[in-house]
Protein backbone atom coordinates (compact mmCIF):
# COMPACT_ATOMS: atom_id res chain seq x y z
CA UNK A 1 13.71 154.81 -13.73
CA UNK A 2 12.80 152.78 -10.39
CA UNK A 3 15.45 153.05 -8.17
CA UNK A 4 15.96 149.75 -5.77
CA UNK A 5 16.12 149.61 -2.28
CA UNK A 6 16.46 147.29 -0.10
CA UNK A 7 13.49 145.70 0.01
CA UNK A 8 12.80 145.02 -3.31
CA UNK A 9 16.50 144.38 -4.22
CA UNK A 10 16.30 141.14 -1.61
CA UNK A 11 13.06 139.85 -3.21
CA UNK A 12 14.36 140.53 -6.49
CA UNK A 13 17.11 138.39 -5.53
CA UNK A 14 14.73 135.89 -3.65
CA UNK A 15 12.81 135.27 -6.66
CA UNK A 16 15.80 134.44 -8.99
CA UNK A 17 16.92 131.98 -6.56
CA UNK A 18 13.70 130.30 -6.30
CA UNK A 19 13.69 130.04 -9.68
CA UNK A 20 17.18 128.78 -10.46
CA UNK A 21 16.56 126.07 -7.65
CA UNK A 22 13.31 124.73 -9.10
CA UNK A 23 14.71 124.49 -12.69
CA UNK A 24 17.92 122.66 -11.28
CA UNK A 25 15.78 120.02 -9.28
CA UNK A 26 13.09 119.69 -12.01
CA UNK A 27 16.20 119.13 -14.42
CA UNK A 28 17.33 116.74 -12.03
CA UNK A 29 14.38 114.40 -12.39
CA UNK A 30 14.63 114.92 -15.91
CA UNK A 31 18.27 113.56 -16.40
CA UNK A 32 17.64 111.14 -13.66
CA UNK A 33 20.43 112.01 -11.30
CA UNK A 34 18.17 111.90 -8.46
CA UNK A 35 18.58 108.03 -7.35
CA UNK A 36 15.39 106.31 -8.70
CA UNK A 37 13.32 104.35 -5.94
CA UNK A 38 13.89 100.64 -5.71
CA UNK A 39 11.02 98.75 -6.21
CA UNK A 40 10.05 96.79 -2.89
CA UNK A 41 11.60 93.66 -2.43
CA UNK A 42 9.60 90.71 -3.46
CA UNK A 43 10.49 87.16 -2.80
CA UNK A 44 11.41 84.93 -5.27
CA UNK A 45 9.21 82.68 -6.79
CA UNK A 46 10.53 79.54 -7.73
CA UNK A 47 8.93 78.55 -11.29
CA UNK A 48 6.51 76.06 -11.26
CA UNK A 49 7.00 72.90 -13.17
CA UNK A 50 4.54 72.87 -16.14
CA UNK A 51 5.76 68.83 -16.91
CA UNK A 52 3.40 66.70 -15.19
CA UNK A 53 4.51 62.96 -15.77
CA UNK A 54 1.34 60.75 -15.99
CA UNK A 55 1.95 57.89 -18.11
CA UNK A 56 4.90 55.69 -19.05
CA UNK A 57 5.51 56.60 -21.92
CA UNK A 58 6.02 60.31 -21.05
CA UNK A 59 8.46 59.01 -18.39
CA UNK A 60 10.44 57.31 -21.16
CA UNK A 61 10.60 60.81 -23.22
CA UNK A 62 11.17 62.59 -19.65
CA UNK A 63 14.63 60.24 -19.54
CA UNK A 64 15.56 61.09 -22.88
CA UNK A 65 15.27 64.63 -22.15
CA UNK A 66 17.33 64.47 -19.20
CA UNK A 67 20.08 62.51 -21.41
CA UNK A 68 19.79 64.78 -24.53
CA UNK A 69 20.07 67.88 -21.84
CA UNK A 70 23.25 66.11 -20.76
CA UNK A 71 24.83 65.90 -23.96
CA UNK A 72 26.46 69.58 -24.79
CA UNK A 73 28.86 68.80 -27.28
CA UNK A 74 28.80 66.82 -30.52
CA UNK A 75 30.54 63.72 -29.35
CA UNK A 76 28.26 63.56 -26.01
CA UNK A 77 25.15 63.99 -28.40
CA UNK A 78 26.79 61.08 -30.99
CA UNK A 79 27.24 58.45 -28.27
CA UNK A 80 23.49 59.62 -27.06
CA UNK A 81 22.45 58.40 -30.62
CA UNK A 82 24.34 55.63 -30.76
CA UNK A 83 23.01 54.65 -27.38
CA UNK A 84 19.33 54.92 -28.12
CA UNK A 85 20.27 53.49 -32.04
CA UNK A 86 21.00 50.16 -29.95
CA UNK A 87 18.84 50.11 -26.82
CA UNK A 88 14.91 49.76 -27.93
CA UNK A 89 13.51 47.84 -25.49
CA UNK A 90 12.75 50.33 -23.14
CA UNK A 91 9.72 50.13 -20.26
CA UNK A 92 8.07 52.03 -16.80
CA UNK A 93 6.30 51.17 -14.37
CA UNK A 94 4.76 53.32 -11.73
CA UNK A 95 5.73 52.10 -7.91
CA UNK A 96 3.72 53.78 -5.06
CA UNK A 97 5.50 54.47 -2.20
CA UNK A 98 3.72 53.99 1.38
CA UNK A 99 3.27 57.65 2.00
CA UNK A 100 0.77 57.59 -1.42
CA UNK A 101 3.44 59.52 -3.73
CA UNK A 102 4.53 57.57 -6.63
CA UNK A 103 7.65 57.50 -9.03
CA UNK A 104 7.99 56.15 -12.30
CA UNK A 105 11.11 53.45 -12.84
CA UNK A 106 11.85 53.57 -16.39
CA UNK A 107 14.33 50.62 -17.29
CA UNK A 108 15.85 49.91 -20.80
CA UNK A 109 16.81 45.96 -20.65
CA UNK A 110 18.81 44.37 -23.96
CA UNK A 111 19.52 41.42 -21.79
CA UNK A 112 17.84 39.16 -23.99
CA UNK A 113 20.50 40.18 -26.97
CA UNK A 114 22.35 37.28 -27.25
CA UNK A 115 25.77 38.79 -29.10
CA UNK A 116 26.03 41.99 -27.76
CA UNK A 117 28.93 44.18 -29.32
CA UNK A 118 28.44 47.11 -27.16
CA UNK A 119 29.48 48.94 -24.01
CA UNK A 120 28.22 46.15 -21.28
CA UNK A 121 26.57 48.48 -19.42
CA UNK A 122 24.43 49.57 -21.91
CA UNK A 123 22.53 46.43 -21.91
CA UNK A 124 20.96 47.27 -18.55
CA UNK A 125 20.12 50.83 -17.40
CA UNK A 126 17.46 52.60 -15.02
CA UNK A 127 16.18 55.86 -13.99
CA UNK A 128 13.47 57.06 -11.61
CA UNK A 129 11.71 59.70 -13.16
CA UNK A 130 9.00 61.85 -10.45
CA UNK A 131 5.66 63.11 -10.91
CA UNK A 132 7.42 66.66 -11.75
CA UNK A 133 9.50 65.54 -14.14
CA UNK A 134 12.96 65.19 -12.24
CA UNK A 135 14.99 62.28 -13.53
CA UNK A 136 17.55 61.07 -11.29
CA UNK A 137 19.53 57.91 -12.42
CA UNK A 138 18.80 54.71 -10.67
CA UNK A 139 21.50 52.78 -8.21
CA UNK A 140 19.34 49.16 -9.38
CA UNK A 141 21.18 47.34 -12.17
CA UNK A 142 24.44 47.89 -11.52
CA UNK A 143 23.72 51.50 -11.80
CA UNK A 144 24.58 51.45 -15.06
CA UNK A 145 22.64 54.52 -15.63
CA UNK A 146 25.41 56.66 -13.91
CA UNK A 147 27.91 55.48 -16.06
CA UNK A 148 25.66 56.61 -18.74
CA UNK A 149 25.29 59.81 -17.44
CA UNK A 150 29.03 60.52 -16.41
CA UNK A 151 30.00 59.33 -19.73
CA UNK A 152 28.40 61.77 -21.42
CA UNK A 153 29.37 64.50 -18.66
CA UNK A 154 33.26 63.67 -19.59
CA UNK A 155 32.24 64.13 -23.54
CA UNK A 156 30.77 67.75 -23.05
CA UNK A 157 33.35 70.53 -22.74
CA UNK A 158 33.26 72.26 -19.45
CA UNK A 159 32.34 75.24 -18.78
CA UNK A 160 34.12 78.64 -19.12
CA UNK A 161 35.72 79.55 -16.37
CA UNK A 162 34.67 83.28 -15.51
């Protein structure tokens, strides 16, 4: 039998410490309670806009859109239908600004309905709809179009409260 000195009683000792620290921090990694590295901050990229409005009749659908993403609930989405059930006659036109950039004014005009039986400010309604496929609702005919819209905001439920 070996008897220990010293010596070989401190390496002894040395060694089983080595080894009991390298399991614990290669256990560590393993159970991830070593904090993980956080990836490098990267700015935001705001998604670009695939809709690219080019013609008047995608400017029409464009304002639908924007109405139909309006209309949450099922009473906003039934006076939607009801609305487009009685206003056909819709148009756009493209106006260019001075600056070269151009916006679509899409207009639905049942003025030439002689007996009307509807909301009155159905008849007459406009949005401007941009290149990117923003719709914002029109202050030009009586800006009937925000009644429109705020109608069908007061239909929708809100939303929950957090």
């Amino acid at each position: 039998m070996r008897r220990w000195t010293g010596r070989h009683y401190i390496s002894f000792i040395l060694i089983i410490m080595l080894m009991a620290m390298a399991l614990t921090a290669s256990g560590c990694q393993d159970f991830g309670t070593f904090p993980t590295p956080e990836p490098p901050a990267q700015e935001q990229e705001r998604p670009v806009s695939t809709t690219f409005i080019n013609s008047g009749d995608r400017a029409v659908i464009a304002v639908y859109e924007h109405l139909l993403s309006l209309a949450e609930s099922h009473e906003a989405k039934d006076y939607l239908a009801e609305f487009s059930a009685v206003s056909d006659n819709w148009s756009a036109k493209s106006e260019l600004f001075t600056d070269g950039s151009s916006v679509w004014y899409v207009a639905v005009d049942m003025s030439t309905v002689e007996s009307w039986q509807e909301k009155p400010y159905w008849q007459q309604a406009s949005w401007f709809v941009y290149q990117d496929g923003r719709v914002i609702p029109s202050n030009r005919l009586q800006a009937n179009a925000l009644r429109i819209e705020s109608d069908l905001q007061e239909l929708s439920p809100p939303p929950p409260a957090e």
